[in-house]
Protein backbone atom coordinates (compact mmCIF):
# COMPACT_ATOMS: atom_id res chain seq x y z
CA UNK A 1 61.93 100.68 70.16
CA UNK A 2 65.56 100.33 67.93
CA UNK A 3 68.84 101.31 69.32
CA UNK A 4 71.82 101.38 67.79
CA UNK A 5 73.62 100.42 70.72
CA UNK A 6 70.79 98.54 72.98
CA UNK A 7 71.25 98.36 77.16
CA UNK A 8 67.80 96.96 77.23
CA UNK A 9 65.68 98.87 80.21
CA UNK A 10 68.26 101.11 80.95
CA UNK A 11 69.12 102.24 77.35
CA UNK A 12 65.14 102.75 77.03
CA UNK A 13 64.34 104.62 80.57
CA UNK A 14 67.57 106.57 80.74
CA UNK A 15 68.58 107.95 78.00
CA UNK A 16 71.37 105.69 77.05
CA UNK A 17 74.87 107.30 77.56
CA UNK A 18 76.08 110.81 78.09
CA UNK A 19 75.68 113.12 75.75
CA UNK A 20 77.98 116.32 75.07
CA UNK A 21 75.18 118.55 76.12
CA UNK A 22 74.46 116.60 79.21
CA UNK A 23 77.91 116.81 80.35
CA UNK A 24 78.34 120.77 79.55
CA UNK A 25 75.26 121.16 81.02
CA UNK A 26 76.88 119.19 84.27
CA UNK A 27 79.74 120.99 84.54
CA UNK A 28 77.94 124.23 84.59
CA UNK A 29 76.34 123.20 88.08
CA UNK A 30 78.12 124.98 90.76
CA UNK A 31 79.22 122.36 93.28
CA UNK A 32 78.34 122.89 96.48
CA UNK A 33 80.41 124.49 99.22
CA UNK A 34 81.63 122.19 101.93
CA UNK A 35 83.42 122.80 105.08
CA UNK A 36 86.30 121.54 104.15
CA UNK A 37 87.19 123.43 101.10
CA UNK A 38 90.05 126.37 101.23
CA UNK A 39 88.77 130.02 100.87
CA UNK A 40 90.33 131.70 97.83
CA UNK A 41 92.15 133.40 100.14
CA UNK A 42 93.83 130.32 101.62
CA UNK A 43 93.88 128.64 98.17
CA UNK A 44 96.40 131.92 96.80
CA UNK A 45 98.67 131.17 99.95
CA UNK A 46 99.30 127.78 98.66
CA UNK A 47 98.78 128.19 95.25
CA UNK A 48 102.45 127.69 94.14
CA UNK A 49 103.16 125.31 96.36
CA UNK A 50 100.86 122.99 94.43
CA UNK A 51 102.25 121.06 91.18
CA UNK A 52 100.93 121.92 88.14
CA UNK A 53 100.21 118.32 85.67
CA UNK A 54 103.00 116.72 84.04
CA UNK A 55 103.58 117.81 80.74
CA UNK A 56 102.83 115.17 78.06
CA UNK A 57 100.30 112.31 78.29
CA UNK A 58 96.85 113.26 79.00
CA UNK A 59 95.63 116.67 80.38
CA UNK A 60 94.64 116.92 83.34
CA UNK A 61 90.55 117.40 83.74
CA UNK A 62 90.31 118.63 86.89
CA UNK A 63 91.73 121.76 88.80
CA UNK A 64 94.37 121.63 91.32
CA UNK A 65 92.15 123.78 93.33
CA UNK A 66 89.14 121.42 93.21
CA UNK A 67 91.45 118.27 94.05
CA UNK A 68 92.74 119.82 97.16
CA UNK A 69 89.36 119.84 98.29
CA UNK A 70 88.35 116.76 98.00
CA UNK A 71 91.75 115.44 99.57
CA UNK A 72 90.99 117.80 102.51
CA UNK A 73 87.67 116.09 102.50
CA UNK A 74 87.98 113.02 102.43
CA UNK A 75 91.08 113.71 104.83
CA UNK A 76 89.12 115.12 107.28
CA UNK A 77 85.75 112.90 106.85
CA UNK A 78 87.83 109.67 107.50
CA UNK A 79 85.20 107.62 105.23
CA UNK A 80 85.94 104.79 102.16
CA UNK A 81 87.57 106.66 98.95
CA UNK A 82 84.22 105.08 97.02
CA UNK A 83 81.99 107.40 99.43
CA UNK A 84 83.48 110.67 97.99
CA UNK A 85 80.28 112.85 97.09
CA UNK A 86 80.12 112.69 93.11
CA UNK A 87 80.56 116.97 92.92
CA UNK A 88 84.14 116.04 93.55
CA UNK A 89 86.21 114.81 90.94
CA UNK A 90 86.43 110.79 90.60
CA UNK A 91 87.67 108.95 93.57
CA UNK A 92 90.56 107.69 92.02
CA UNK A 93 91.88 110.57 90.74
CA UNK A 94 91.58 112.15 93.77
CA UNK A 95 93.53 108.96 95.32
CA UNK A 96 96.50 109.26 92.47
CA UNK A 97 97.00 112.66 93.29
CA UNK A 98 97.03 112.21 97.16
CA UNK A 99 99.53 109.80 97.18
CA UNK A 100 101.91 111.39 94.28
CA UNK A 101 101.69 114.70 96.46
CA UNK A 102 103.09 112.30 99.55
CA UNK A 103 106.06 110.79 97.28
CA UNK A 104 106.71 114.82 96.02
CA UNK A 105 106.79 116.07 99.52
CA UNK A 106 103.61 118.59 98.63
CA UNK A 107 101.70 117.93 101.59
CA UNK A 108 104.88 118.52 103.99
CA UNK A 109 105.56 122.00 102.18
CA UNK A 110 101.85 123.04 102.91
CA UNK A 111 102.37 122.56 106.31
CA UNK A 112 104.88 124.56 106.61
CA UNK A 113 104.17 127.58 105.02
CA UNK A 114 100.93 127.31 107.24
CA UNK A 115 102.74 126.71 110.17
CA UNK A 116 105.01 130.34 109.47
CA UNK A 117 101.87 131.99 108.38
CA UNK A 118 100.41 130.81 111.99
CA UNK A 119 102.87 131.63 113.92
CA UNK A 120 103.57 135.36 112.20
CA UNK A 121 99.82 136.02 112.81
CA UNK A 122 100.29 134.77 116.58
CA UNK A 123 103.56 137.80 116.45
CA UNK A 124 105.84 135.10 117.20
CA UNK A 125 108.89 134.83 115.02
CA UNK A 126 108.74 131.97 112.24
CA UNK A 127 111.18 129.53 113.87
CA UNK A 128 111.41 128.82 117.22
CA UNK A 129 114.52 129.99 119.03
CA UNK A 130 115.07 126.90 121.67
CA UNK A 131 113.24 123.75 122.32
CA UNK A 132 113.04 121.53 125.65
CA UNK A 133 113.84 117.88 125.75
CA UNK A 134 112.83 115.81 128.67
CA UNK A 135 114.37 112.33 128.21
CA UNK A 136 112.94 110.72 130.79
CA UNK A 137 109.82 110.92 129.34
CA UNK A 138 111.02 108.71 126.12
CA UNK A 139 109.25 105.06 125.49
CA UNK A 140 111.54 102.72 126.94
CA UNK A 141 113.55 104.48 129.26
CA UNK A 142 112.79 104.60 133.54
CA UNK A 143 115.17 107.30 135.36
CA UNK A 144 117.81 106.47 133.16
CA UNK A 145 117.79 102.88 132.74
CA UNK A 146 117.18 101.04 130.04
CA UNK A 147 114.44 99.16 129.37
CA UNK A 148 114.47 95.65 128.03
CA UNK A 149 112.35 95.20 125.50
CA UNK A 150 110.77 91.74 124.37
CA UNK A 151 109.07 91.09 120.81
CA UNK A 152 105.66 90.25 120.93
């Protein structure tokens, strides 16, 4: 058996590489639902908060939708980047976009708006009106004295 391109048992038993039609035919799979993901209706509440891709260089492949939940995933799972089920997009670009969302502040701005959102449903107002602040109860410090402290 020729090939024009030969990856010896592989090539023969497997098809070679992807074609076109294999990968539309892919992508048509609906991915399977996880615990993790966001509803749509949680996905609209932070919708906007969410960059769109950089203009210029390569488009982006993936959704924005589709890479939060894989960083909530993998977030929440705790497991090696390389274990990332393969319905998710790769686990590198799910990596890159984890960490750029950390540098932008992203992640930080989610929080928040779900913290308001929580705290409206709860009927409380959105900021807190007074806090407490027990400092006797900070590392380091025994009714008032301070502590020495030694390097390891």
């Amino acid at each position: 058996m020729s090939h024009e391109v030969g990856f010896g048992w592989y090539s023969d038993h497997m098809g070679g590489m992807w074609t076109q039609e294999q990968r539309k035919r892919q992508a048509s799979f609906e991915r399977r639902r996880y615990p993790t993901d966001l509803t749509d209706a949680q996905w609209a509440a932070i919708t906007e908060l969410v960059p769109d891709a950089r203009p210029g260089g390569r488009p982006r492949q993936t959704s924005s939708h589709e890479l939060t939940n894989a960083i909530l995933y993998m977030l929440r799972g705790g497991q090696a980047w390389r274990l990332l089920p393969h319905d998710f997009p790769p686990w590198q670009t799910v990596y890159y976009y984890l960490r750029r969302w950390q540098a932008e502040g992203v992640w930080e701005r989610i929080h928040h708006a779900a913290l308001l959102t929580d705290r409206e449903r709860a009927g409380r107002g959105a900021s807190p009106r007074g806090a407490i602040i027990d400092s006797l109860n900070r590392p380091g410090i025994t009714g008032g004295q301070f502590a020495r402290v030694t390097p390891p």
